[in-house]
N, C-alpha and C. Protein backbone atom coordinates (compact mmCIF):
# COMPACT_ATOMS: atom_id res chain seq x y z
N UNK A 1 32.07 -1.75 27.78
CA UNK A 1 31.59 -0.59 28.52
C UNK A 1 30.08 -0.45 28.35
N UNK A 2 29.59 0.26 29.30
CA UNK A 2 28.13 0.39 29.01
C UNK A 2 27.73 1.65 27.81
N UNK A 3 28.38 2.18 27.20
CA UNK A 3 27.98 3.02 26.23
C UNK A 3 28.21 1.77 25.33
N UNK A 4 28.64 1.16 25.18
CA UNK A 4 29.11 0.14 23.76
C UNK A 4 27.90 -0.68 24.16
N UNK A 5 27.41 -0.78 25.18
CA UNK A 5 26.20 -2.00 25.04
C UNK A 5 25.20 -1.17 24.39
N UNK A 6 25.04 0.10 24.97
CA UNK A 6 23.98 1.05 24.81
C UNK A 6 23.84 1.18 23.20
N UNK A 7 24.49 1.20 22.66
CA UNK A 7 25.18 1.56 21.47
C UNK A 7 24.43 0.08 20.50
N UNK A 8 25.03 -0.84 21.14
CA UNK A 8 24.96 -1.99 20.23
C UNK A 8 22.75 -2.26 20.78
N UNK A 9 23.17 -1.98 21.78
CA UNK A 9 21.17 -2.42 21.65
C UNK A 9 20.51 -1.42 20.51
N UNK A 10 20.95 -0.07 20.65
CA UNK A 10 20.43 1.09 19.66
C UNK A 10 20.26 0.38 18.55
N UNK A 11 22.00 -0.31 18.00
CA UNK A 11 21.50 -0.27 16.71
C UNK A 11 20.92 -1.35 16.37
N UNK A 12 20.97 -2.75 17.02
CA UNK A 12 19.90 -3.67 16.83
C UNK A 12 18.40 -3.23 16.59
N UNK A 13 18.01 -2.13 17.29
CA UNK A 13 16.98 -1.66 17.15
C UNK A 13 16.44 -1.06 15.86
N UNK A 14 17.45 -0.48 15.62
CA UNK A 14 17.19 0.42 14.60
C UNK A 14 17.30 -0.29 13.48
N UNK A 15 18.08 -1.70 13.26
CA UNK A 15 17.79 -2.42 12.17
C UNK A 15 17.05 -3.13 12.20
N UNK A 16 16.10 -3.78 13.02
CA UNK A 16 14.93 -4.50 13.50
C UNK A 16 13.89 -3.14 12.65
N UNK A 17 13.71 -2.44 13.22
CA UNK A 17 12.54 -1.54 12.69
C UNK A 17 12.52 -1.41 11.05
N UNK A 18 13.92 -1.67 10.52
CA UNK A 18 13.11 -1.48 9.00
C UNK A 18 12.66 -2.40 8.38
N UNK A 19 12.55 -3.71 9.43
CA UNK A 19 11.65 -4.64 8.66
C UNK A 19 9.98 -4.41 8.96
N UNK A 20 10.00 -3.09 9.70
CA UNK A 20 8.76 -2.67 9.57
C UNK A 20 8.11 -2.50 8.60
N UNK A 21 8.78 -1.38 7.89
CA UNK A 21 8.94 -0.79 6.71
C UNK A 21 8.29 -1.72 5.60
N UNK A 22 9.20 -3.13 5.60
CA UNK A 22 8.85 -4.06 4.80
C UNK A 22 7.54 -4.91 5.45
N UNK A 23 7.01 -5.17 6.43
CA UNK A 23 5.62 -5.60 6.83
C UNK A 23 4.88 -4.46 6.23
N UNK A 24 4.56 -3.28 7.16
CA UNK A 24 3.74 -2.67 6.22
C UNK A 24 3.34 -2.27 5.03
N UNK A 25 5.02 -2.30 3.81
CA UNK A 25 4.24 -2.39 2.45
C UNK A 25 3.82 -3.73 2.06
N UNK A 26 4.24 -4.71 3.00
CA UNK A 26 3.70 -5.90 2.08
C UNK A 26 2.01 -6.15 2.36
N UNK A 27 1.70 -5.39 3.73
CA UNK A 27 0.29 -5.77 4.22
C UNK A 27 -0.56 -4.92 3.40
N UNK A 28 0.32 -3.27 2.86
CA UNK A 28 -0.35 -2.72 1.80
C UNK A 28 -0.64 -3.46 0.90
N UNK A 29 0.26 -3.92 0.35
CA UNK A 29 -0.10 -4.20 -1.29
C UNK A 29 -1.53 -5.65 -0.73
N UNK A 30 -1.18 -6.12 -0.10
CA UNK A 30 -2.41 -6.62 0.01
C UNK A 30 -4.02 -6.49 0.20
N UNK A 31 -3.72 -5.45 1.52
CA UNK A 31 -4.96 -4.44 1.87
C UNK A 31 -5.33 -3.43 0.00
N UNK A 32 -4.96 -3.61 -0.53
CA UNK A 32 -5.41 -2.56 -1.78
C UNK A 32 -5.80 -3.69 -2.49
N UNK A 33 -5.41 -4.65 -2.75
CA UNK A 33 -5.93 -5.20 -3.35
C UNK A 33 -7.78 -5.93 -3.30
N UNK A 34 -7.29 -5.78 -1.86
CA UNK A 34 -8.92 -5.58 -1.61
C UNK A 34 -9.89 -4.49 -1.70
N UNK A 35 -9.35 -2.98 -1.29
CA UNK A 35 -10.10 -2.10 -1.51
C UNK A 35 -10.57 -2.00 -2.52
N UNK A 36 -9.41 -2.42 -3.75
CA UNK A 36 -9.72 -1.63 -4.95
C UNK A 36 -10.90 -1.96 -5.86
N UNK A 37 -11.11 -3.40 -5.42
CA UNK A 37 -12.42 -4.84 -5.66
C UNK A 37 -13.91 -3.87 -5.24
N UNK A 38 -13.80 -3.15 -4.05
CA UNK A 38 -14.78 -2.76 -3.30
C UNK A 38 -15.51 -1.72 -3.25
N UNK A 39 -14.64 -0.89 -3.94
CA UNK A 39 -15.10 0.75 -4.16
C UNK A 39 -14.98 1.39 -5.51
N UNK A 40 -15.10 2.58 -6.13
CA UNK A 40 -15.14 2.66 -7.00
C UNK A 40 -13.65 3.78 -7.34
N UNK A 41 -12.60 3.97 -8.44
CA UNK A 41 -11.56 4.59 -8.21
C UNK A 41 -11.39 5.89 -7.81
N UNK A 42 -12.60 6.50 -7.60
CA UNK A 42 -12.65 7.99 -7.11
C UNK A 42 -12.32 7.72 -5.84
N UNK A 43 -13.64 6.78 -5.55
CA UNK A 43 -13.71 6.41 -3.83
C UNK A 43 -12.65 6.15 -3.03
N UNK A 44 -11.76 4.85 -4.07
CA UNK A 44 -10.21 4.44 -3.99
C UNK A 44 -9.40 5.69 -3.24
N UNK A 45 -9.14 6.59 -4.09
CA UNK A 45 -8.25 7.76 -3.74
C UNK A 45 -8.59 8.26 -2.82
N UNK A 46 -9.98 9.09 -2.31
CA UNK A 46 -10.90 9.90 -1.48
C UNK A 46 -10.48 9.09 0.12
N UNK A 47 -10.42 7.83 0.31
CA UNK A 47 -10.28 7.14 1.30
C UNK A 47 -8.72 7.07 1.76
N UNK A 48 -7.93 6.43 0.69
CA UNK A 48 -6.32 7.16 1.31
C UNK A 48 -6.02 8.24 1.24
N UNK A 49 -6.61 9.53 0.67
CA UNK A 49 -6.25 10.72 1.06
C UNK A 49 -6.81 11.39 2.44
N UNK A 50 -8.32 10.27 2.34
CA UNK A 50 -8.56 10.29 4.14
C UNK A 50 -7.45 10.05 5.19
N UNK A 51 -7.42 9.00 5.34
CA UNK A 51 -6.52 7.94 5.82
C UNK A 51 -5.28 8.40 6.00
N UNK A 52 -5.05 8.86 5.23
CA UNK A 52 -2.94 9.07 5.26
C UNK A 52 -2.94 10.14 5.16
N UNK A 53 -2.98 10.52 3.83
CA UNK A 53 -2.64 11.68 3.37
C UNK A 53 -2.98 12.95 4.52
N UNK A 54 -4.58 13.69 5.06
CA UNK A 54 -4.67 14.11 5.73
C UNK A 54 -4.27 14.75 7.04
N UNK A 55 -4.08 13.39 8.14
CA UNK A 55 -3.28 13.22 9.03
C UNK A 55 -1.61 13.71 8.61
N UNK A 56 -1.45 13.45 7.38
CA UNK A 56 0.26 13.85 7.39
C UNK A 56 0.24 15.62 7.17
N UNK A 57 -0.80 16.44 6.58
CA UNK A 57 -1.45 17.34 6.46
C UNK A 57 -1.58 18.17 7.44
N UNK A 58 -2.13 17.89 8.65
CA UNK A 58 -1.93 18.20 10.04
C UNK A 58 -0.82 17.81 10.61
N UNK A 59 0.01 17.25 10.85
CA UNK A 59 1.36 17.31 11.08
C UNK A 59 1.98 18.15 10.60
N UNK A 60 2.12 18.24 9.21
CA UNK A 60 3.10 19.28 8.82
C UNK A 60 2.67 20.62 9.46
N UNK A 61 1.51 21.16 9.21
CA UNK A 61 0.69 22.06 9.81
C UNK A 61 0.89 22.51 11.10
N UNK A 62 1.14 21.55 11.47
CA UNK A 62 1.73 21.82 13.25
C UNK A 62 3.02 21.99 13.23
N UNK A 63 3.45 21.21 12.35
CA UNK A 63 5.13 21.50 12.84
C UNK A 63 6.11 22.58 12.15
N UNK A 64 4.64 23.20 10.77
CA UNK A 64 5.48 24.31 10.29
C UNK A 64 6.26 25.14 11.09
N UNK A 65 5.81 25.95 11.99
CA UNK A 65 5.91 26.88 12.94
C UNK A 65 7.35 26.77 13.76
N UNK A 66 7.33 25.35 13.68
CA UNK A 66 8.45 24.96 15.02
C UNK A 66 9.70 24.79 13.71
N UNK A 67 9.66 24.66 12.34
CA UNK A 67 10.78 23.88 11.97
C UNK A 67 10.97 25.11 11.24
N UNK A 68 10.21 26.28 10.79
CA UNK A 68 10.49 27.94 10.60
C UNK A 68 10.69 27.29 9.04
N UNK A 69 9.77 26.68 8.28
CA UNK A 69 9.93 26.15 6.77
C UNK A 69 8.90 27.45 6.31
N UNK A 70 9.78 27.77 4.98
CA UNK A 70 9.34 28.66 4.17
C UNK A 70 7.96 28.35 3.65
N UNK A 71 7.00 29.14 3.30
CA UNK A 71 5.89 28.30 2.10
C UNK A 71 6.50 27.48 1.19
N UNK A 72 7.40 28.09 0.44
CA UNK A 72 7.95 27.40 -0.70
C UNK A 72 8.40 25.80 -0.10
N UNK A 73 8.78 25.67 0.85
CA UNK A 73 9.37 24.97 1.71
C UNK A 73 8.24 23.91 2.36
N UNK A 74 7.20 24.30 2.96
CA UNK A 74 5.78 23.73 3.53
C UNK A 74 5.57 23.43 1.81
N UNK A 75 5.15 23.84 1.02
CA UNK A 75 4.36 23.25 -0.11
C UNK A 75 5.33 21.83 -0.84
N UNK A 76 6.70 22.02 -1.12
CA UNK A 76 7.14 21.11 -1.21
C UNK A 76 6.86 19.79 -0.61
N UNK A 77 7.22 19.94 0.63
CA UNK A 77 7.23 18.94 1.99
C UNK A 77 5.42 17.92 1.74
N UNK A 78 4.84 18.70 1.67
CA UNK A 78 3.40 18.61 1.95
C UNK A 78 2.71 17.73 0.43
N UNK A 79 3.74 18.18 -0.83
CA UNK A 79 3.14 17.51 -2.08
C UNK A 79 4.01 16.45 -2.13
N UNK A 80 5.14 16.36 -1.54
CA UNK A 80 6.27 15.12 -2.29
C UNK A 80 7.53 15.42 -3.09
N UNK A 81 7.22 16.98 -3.03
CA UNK A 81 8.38 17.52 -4.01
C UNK A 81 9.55 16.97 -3.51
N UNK A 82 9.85 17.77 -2.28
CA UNK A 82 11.31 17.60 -1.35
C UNK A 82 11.61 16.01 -1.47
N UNK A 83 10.19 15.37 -0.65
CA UNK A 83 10.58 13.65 -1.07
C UNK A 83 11.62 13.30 -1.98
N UNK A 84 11.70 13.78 -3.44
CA UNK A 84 12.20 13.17 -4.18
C UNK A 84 13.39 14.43 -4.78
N UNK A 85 12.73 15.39 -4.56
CA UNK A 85 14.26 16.40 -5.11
C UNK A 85 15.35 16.39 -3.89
N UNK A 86 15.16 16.88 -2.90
CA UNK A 86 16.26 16.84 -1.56
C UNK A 86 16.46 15.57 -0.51
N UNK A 87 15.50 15.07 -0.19
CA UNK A 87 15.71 13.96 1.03
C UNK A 87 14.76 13.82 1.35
N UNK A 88 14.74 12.32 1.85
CA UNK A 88 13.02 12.05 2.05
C UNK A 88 13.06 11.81 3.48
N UNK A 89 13.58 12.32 4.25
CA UNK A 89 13.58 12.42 5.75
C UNK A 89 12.86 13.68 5.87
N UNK A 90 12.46 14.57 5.12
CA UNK A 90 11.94 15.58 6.12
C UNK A 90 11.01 15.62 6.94
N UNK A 91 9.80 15.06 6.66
CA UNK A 91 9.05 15.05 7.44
C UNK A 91 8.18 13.68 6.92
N UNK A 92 7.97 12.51 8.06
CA UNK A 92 7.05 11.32 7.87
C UNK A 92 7.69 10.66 6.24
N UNK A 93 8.45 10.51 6.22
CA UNK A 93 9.38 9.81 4.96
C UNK A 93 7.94 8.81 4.40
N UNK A 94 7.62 8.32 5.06
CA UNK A 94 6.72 6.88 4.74
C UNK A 94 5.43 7.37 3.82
N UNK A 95 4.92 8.86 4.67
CA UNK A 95 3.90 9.26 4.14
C UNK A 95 3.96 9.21 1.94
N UNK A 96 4.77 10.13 1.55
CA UNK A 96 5.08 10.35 0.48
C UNK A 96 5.29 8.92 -0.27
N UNK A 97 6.06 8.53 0.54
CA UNK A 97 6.43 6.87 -0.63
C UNK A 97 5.55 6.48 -0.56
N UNK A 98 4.58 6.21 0.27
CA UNK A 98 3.15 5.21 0.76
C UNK A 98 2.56 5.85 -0.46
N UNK A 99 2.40 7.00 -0.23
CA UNK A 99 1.37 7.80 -1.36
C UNK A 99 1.68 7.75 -2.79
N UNK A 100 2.88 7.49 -2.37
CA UNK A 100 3.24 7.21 -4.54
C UNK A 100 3.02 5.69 -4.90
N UNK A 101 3.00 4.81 -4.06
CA UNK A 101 2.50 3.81 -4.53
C UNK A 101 1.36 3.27 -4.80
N UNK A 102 0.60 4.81 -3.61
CA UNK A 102 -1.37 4.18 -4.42
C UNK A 102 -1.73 4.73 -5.36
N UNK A 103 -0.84 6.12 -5.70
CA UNK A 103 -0.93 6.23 -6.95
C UNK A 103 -0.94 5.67 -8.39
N UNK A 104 0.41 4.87 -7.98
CA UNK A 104 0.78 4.09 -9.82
C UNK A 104 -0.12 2.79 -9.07
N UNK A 105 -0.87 2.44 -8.16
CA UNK A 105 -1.44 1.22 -7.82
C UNK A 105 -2.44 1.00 -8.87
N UNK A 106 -3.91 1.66 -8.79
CA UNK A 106 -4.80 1.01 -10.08
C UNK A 106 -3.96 0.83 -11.30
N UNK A 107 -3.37 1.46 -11.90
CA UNK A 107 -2.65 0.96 -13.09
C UNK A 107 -1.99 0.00 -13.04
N UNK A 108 -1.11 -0.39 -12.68
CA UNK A 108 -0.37 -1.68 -12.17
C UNK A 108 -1.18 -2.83 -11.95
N UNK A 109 -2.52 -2.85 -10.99
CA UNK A 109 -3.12 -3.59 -10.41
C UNK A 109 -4.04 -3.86 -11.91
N UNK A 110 -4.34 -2.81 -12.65
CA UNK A 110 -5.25 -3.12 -13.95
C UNK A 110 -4.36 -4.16 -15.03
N UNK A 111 -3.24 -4.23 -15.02
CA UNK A 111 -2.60 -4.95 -16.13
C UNK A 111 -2.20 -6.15 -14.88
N UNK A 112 -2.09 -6.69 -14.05
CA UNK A 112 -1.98 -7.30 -13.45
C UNK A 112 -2.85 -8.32 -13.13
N UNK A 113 -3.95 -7.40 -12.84
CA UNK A 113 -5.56 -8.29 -12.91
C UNK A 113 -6.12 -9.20 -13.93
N UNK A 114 -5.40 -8.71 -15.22
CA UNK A 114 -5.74 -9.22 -16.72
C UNK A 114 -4.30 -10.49 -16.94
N UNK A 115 -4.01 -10.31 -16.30
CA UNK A 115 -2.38 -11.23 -16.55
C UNK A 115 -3.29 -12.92 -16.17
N UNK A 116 -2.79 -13.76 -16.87
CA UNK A 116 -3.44 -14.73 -16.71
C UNK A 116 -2.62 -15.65 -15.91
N UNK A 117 -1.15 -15.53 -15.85
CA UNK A 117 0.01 -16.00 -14.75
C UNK A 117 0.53 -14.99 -14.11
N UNK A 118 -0.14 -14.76 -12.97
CA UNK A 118 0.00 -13.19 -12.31
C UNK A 118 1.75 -13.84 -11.36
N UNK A 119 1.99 -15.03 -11.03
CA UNK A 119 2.97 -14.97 -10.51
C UNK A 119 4.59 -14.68 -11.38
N UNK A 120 4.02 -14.95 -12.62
CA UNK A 120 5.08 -14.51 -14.09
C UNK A 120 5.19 -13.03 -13.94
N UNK A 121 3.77 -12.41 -13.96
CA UNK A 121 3.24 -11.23 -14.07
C UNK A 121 4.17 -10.30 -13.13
N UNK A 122 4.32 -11.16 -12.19
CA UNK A 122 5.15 -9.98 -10.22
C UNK A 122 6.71 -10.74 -10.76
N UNK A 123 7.05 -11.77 -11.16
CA UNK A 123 8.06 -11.65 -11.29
C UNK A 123 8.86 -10.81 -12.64
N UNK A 124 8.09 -10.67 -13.63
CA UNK A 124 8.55 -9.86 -14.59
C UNK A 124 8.62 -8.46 -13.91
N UNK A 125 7.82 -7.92 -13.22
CA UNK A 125 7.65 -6.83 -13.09
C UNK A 125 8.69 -6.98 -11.53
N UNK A 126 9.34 -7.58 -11.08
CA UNK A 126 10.37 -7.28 -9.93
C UNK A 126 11.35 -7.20 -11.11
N UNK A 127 11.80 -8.25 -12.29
CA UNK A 127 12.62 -8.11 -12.71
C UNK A 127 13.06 -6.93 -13.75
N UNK A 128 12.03 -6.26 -13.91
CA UNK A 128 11.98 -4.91 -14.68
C UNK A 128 12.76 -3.82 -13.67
N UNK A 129 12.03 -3.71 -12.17
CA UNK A 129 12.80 -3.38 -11.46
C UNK A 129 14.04 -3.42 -11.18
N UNK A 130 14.41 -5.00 -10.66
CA UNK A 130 15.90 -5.03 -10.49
C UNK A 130 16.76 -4.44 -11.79
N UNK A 131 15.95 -4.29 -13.20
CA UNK A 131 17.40 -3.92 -13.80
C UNK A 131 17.42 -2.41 -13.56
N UNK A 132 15.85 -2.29 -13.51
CA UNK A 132 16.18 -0.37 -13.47
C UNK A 132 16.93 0.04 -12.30
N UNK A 133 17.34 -0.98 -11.07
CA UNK A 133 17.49 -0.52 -10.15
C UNK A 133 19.12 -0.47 -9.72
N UNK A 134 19.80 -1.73 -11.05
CA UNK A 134 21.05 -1.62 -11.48
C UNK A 134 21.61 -0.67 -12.14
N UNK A 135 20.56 -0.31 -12.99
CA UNK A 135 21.36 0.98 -13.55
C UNK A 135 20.96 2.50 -12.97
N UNK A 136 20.46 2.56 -12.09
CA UNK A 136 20.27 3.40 -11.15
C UNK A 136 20.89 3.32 -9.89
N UNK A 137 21.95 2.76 -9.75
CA UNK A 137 22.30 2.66 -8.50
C UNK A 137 23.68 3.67 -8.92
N UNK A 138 23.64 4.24 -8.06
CA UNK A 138 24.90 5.32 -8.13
C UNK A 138 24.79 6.52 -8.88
N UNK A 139 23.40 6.35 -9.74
CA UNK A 139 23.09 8.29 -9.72
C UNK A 139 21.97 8.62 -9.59
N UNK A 140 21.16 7.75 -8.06
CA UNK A 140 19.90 8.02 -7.13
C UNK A 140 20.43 8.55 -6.30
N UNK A 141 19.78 9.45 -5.35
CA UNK A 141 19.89 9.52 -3.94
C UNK A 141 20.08 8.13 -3.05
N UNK A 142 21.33 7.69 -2.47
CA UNK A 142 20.53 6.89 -1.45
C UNK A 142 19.54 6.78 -0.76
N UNK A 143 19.28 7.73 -0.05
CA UNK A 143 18.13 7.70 0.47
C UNK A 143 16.77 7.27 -0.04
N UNK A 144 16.56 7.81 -1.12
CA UNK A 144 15.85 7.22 -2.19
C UNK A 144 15.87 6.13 -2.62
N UNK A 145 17.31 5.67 -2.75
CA UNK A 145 17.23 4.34 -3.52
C UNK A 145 16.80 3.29 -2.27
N UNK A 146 17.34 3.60 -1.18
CA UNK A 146 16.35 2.59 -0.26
C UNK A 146 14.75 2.71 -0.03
N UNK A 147 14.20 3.56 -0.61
CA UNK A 147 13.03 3.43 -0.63
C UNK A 147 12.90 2.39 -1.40
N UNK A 148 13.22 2.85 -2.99
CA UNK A 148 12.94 2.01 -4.19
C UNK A 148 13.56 0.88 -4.15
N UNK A 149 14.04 0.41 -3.08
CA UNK A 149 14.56 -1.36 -3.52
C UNK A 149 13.36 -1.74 -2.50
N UNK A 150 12.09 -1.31 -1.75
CA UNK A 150 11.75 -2.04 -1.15
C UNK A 150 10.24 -1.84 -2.32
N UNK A 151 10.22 -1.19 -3.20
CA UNK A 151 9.08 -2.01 -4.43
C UNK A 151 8.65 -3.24 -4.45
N UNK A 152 9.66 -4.29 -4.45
CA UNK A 152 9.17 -5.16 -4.59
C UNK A 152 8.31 -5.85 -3.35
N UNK A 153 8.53 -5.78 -2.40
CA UNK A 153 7.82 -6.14 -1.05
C UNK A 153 6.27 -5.52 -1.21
N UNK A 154 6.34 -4.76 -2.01
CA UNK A 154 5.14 -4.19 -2.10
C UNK A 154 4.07 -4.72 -3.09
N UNK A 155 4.86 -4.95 -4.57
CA UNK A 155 4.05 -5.47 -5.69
C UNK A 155 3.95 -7.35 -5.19
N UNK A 156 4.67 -8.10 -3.99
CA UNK A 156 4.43 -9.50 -3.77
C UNK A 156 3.32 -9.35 -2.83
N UNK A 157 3.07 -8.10 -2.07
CA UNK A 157 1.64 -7.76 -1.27
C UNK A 157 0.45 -8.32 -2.25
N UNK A 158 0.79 -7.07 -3.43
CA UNK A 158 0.21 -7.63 -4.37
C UNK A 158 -0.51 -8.89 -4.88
N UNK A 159 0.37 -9.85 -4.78
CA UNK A 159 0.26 -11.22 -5.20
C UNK A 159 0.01 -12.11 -4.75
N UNK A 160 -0.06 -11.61 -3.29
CA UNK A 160 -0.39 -12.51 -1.82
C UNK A 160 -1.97 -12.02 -1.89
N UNK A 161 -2.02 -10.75 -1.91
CA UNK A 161 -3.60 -10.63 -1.66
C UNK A 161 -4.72 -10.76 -2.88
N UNK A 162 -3.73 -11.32 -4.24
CA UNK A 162 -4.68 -11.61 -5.01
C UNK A 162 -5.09 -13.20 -4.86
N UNK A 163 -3.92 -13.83 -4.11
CA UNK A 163 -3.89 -15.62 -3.72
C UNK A 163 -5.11 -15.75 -2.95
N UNK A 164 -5.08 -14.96 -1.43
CA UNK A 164 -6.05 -14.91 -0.72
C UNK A 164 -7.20 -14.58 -1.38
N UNK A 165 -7.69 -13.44 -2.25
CA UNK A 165 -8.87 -13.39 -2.51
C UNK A 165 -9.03 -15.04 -3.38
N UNK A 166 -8.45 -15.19 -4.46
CA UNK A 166 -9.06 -16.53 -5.01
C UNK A 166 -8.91 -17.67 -4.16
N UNK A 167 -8.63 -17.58 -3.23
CA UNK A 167 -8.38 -18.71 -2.04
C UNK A 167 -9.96 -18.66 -1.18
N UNK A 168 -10.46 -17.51 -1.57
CA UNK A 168 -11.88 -17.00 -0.62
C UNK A 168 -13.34 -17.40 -1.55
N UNK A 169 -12.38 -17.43 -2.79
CA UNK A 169 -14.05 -17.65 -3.89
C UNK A 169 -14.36 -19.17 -3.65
């Protein structure tokens, strides 16, 4: 029937798009790895809070009105609270996770930088993950936990854009 085609293109679609998800953190972790070379860590932050953060700032801003969210409710949404206490669909899901990863980024990227087998270095540190992510599976949010299994796509950004830079010297 044509609802069943309709249906089946939808969801092709919709599983095609979360390999978005996974391009863009991997092009992150790369793109930071360059910024972070380039500017200084104030600057670091000042520029993705340009960049992202802001813009998600004005969105919410606009859409307070229409979605009738409490302050208590807008301030959550707007810091990351909700992200991680209720569901990370509320508003721009990507924004919040994006933003927690440039957070723990200079730190990560500082013991990383010093690692003298940085590909040991991303695989220890996926495999630190995968266990935390075993024993976290079943008293995360799903929703959440599909954020957090795509970490690692993010810290091999990482490792790609530290290849390329020494591929450039």
């Amino acid at each position: 029937t044509t609802t069943s085609v309709f249906h089946n293109i939808e969801e092709f679609v919709r599983r095609t798009g979360f390999y978005g998800v996974d391009i863009f953190l991997l092009l992150s972790g790369i793109g930071l790895t360059f910024a972070i070379k380039k500017e200084s860590l104030l600057k670091f932050y000042y520029r993705r809070i340009r960049r992202v953060y802001l813009p998600f700032l004005l969105a919410a801003l606009i859409r307070w009105p229409f979605a009738h969210w409490s302050i208590w409710e807008f301030f959550k949404i707007i810091t990351g609270i909700s992200f991680y206490t209720e569901h990370i669909h509320v508003l721009c899901w990507f924004v919040p996770a994006i933003i927690s990863l440039y957070l723990v980024f200079p730190l990560y990227y500082k013991f990383f930088s010093k690692a003298k087998k940085k590909f040991l270095f991303t695989a220890v540190s996926i495999t630190i993950w995968l266990i935390l992510s075993i024993l976290l599976d079943g008293t995360m949010r799903y929703d959440l936990y599909g954020f957090t299994n795509r970490i690692p796509i993010f810290l091999i950004g990482i490792y790609f854009g530290d290849i390329i830079q020494r591929q450039k010297e």
